[in-house]
PDB file of N, CA and C in Angstrom:
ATOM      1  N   UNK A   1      -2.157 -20.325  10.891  1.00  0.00           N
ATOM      2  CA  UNK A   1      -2.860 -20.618   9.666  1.00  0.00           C
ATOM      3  C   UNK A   1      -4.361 -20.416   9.815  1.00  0.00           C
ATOM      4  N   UNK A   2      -4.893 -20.468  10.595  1.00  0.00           N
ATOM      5  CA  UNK A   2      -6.293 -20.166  11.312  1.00  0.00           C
ATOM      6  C   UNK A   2      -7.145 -18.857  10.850  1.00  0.00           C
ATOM      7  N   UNK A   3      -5.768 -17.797  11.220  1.00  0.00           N
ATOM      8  CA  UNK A   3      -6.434 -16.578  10.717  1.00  0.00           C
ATOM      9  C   UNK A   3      -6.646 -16.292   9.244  1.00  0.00           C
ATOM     10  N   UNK A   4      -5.270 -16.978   8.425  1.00  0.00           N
ATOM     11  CA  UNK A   4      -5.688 -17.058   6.896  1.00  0.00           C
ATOM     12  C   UNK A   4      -6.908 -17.713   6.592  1.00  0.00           C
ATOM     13  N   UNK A   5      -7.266 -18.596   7.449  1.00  0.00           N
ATOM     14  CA  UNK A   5      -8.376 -19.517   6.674  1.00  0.00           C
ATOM     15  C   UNK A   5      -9.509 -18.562   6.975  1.00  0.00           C
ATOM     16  N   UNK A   6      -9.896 -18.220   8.028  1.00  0.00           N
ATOM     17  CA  UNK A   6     -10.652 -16.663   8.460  1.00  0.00           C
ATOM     18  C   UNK A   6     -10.809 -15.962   7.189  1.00  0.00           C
ATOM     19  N   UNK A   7      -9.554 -15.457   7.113  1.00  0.00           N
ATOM     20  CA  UNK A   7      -9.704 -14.556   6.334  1.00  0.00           C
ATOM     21  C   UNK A   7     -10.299 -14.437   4.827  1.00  0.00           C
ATOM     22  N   UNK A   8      -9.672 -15.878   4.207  1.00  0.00           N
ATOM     23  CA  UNK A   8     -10.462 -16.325   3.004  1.00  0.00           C
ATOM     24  C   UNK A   8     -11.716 -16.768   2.698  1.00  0.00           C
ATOM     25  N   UNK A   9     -12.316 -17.285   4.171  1.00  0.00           N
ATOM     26  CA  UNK A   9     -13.640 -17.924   3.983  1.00  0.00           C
ATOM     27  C   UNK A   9     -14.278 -16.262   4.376  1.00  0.00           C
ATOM     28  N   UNK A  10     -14.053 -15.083   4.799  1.00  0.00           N
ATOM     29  CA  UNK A  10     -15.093 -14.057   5.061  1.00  0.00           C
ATOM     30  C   UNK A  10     -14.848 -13.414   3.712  1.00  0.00           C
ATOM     31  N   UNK A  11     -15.557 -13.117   3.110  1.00  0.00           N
ATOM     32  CA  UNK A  11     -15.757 -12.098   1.884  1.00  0.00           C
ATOM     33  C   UNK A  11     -15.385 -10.370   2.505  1.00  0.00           C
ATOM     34  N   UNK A  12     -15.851 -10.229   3.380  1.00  0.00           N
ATOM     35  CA  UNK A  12     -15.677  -8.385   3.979  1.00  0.00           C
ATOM     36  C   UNK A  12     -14.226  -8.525   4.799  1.00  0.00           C
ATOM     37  N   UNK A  13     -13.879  -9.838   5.088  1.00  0.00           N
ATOM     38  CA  UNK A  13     -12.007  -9.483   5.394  1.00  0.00           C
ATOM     39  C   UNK A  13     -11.386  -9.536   4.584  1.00  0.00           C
ATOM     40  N   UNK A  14     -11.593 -10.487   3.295  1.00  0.00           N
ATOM     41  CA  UNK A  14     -10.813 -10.466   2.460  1.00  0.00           C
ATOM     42  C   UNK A  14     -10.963  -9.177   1.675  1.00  0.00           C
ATOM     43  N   UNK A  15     -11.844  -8.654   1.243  1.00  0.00           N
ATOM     44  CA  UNK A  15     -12.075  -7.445   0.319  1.00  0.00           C
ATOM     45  C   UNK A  15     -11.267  -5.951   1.783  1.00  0.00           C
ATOM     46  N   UNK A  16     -10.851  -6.272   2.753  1.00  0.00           N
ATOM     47  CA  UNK A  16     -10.301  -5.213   3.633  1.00  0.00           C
ATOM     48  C   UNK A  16      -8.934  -5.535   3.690  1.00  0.00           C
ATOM     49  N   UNK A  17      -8.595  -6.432   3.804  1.00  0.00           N
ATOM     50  CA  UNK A  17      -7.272  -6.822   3.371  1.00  0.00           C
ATOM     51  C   UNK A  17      -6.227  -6.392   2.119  1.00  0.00           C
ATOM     52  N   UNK A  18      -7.282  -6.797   1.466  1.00  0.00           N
ATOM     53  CA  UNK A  18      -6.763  -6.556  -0.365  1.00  0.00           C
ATOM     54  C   UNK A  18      -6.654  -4.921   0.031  1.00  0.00           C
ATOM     55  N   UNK A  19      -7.848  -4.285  -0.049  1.00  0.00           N
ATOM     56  CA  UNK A  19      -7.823  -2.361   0.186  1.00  0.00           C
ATOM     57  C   UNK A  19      -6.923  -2.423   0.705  1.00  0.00           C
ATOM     58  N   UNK A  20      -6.258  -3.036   1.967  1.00  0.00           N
ATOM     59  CA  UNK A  20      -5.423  -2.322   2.972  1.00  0.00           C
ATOM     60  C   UNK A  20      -3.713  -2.644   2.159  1.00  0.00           C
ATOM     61  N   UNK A  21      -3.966  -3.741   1.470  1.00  0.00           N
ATOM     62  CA  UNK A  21      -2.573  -4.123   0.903  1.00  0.00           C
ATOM     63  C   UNK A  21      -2.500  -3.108  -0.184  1.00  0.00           C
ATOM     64  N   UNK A  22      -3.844  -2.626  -1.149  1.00  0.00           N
ATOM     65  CA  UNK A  22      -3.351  -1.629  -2.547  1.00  0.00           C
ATOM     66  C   UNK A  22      -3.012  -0.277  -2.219  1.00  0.00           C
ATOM     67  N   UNK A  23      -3.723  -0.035  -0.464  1.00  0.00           N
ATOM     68  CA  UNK A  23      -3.420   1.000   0.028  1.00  0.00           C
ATOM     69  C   UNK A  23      -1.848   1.188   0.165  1.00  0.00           C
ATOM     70  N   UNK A  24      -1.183   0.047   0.794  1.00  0.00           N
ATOM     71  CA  UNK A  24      -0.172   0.165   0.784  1.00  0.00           C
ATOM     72  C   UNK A  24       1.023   0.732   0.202  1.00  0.00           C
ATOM     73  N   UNK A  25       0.741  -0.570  -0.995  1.00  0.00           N
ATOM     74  CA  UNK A  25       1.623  -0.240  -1.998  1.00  0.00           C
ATOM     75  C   UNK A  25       1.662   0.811  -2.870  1.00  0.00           C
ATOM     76  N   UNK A  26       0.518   1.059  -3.181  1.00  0.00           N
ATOM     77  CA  UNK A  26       0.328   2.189  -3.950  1.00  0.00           C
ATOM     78  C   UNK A  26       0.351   3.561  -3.392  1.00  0.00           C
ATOM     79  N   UNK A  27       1.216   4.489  -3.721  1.00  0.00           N
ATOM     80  CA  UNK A  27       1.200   5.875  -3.223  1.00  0.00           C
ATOM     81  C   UNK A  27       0.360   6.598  -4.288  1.00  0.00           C
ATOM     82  N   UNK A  28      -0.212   7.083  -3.557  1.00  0.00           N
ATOM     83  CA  UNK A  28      -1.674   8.671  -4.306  1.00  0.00           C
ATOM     84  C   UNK A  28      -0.981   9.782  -5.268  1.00  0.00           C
ATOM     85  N   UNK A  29       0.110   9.912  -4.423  1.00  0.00           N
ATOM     86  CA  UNK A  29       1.074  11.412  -5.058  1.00  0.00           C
ATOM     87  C   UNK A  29       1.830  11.166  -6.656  1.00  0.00           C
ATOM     88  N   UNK A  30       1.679   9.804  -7.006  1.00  0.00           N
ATOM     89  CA  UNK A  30       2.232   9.648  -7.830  1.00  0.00           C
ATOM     90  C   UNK A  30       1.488   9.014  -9.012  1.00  0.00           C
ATOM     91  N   UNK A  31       1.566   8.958 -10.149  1.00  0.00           N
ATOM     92  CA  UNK A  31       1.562   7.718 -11.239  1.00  0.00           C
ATOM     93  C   UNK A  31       1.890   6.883 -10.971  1.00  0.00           C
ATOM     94  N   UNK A  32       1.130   5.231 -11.048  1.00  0.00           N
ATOM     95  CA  UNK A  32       1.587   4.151 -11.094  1.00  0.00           C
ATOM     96  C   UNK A  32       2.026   3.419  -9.675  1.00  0.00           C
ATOM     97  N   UNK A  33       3.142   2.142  -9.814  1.00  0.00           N
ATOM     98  CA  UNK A  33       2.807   1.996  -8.315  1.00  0.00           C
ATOM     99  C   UNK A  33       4.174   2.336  -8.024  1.00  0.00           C
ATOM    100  N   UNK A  34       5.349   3.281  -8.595  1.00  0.00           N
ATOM    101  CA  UNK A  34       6.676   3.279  -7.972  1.00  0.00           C
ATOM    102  C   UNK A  34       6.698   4.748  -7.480  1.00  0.00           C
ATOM    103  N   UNK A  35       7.645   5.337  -6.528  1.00  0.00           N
ATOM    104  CA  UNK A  35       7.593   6.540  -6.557  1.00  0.00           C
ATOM    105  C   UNK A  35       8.173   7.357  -7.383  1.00  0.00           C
ATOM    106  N   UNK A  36       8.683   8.701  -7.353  1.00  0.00           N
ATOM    107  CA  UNK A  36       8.973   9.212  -8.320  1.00  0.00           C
ATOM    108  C   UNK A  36       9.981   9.837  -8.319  1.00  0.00           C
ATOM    109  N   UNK A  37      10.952  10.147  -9.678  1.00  0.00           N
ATOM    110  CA  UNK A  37      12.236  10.014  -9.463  1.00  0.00           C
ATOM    111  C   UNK A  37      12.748  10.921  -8.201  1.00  0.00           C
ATOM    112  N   UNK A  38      12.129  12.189  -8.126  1.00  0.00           N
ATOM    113  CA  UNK A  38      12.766  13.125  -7.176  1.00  0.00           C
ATOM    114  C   UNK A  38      12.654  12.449  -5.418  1.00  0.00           C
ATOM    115  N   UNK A  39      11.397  12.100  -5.548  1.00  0.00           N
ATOM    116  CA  UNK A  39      11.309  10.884  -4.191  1.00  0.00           C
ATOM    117  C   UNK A  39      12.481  10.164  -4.166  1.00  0.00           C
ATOM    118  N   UNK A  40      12.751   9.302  -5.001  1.00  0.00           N
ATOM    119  CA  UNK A  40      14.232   8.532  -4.970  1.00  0.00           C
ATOM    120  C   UNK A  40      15.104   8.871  -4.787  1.00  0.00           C
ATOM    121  N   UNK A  41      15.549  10.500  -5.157  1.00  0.00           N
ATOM    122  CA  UNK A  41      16.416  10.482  -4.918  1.00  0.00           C
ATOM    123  C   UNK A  41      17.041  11.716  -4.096  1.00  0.00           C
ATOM    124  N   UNK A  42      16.350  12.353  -2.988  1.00  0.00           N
ATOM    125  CA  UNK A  42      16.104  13.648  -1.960  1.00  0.00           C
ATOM    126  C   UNK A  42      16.698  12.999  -0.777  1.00  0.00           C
ATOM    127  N   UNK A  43      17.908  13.568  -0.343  1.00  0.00           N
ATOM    128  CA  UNK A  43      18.561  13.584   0.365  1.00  0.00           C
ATOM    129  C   UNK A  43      17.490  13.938   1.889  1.00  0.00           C
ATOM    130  N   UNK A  44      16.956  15.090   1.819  1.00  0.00           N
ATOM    131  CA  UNK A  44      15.884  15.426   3.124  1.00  0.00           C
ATOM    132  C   UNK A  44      14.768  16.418   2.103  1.00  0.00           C
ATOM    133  N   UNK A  45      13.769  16.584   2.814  1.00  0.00           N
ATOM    134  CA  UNK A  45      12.518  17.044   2.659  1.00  0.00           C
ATOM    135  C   UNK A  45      12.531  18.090   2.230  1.00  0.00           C
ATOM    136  N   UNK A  46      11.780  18.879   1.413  1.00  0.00           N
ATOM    137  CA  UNK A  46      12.259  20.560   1.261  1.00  0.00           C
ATOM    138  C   UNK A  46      11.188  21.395   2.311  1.00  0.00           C
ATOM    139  N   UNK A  47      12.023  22.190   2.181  1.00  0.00           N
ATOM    140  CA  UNK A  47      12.129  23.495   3.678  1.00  0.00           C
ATOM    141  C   UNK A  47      12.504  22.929   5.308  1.00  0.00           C
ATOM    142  N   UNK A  48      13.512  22.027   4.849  1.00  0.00           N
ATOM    143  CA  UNK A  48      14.232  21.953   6.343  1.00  0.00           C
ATOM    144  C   UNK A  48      15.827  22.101   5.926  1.00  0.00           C
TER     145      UNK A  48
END
């Protein structure tokens, strides 16, 4: 619990945290935060 409290009382961890979590979730290649249908549903990658 130590490191949460860290983390909330620093302003520049918390604002790196948050980035690193929207980084996460959110993919670039797409609209919005889900992927997209052909992502969902591709058996393997194209050109292999």
């Amino acid at each position: 619990m130590q490191i949460v409290k860290n983390i909330v009382m620093n302003p520049a961890q918390l604002f790196a945290l948050v980035f690193a979590l929207y980084g996460y979730i959110v993919d670039p290649t797409t609209k919005g935060f889900s992927d997209s249908q052909q992502a969902l549903t591709y058996e393997k990658p194209k050109g292999e």
